[in-house]
Protein backbone atom coordinates (compact mmCIF):
# COMPACT_ATOMS: atom_id res chain seq x y z
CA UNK A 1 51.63 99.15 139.22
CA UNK A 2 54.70 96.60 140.18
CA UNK A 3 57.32 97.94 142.33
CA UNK A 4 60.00 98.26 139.80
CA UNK A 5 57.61 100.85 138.11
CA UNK A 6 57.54 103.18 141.06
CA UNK A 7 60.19 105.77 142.38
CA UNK A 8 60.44 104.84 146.31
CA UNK A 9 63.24 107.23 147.84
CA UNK A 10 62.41 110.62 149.70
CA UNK A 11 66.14 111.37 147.58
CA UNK A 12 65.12 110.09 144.30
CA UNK A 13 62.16 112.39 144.60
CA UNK A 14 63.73 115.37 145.97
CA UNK A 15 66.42 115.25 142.57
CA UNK A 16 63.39 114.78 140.16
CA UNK A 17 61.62 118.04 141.91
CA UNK A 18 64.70 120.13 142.10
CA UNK A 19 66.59 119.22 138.73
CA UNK A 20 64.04 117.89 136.05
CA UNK A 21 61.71 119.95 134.27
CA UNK A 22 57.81 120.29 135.32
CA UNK A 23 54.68 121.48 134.08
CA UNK A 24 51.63 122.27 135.84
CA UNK A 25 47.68 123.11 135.25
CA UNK A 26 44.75 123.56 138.27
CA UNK A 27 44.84 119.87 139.37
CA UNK A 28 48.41 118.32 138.85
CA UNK A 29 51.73 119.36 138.46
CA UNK A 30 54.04 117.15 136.91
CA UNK A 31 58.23 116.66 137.41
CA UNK A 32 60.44 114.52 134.99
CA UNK A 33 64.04 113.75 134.84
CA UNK A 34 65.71 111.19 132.43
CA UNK A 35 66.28 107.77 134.26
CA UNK A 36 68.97 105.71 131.95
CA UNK A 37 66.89 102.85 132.80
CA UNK A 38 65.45 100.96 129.72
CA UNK A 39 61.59 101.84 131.32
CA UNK A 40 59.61 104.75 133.05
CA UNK A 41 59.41 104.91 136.50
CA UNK A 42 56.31 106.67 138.49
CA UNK A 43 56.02 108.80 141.64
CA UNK A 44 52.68 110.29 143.12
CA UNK A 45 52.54 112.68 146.47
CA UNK A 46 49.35 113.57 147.75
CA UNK A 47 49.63 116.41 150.60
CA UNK A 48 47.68 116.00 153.97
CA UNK A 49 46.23 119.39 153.16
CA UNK A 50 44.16 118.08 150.33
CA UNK A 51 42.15 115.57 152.92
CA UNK A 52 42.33 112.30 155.64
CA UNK A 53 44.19 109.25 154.51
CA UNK A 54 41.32 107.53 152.95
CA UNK A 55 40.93 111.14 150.35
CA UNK A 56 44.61 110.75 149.83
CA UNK A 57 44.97 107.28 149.08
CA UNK A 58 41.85 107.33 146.49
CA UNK A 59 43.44 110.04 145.15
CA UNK A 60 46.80 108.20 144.67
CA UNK A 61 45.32 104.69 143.63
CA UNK A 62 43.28 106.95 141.09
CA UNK A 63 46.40 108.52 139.52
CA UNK A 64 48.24 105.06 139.81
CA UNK A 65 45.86 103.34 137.73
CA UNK A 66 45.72 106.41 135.14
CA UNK A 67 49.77 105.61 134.68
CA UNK A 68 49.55 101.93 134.60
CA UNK A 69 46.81 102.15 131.57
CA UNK A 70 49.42 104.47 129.81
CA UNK A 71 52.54 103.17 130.29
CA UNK A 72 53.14 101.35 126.41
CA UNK A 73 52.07 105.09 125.40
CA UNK A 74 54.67 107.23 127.69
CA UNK A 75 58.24 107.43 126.46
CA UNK A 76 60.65 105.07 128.40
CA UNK A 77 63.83 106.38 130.36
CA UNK A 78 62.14 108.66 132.59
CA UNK A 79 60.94 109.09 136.10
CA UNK A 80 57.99 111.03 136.36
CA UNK A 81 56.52 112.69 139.73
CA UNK A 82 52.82 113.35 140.09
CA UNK A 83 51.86 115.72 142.55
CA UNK A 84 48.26 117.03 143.34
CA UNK A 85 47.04 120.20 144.20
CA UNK A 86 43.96 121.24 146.35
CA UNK A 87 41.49 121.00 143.37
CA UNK A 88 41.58 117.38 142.89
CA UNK A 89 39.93 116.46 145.27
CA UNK A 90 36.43 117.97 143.89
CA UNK A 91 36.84 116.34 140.58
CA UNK A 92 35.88 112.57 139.03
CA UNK A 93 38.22 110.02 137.54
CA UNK A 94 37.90 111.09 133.94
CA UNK A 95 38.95 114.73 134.80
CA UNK A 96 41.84 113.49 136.80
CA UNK A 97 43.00 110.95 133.62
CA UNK A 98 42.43 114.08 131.07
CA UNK A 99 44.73 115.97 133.54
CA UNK A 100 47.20 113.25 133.44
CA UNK A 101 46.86 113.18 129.17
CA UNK A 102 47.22 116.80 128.68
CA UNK A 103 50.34 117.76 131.01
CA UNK A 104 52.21 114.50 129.42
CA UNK A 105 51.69 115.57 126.15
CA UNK A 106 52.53 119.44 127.08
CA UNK A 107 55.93 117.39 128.32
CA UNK A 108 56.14 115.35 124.72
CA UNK A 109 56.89 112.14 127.00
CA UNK A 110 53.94 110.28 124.97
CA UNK A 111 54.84 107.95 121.71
């Protein structure tokens, strides 16, 4: 996913938690705010509770991929956070990418 893509301050991510709107299931829980910007932007946080750095970044280049193969299908104009729970870390690539399908569309931020 290219850099322009991705939401990068601790801020930015702090004001999508606190003021946008979020929904949630057993393996993700997912924050949005509107961005005024003409395309979505993505943010994924992985706590060191859920495993070592090599769990966590799998985990995170999983979920990054996920986004990247849906981006012409999510909504532009909004930043979305990704955040994972304990639970994903016991569960395969297609779970995670259902996950992913179901909480966006509970959000109506697909097309």
């Amino acid at each position: 996913m290219k850099q322009k893509f991705r939401v990068r301050t601790n801020e930015r991510f702090q004001e999508i938690r606190q003021q946008g709107k979020s929904f949630s299931d057993r393996h993700l829980v997912l924050c949005y705010l509107q961005n005024d910007l003409p395309y979505s932007r993505f943010g994924f946080a992985v706590s060191t509770r859920i495993g070592n750095a090599v769990v966590r970044n799998r985990i995170k280049r999983q979920l990054r991929e996920i986004m990247r193969l849906r981006t012409d299908t999510i909504r532009p104009g909004w930043d979305i956070v990704v955040i994972a729970r304990q639970a994903i870390k016991d569960v395969d690539y297609h779970t995670m990418d259902a996950a992913c399908a179901r909480l966006l569309g509970r959000a109506h931020l697909l097309v």
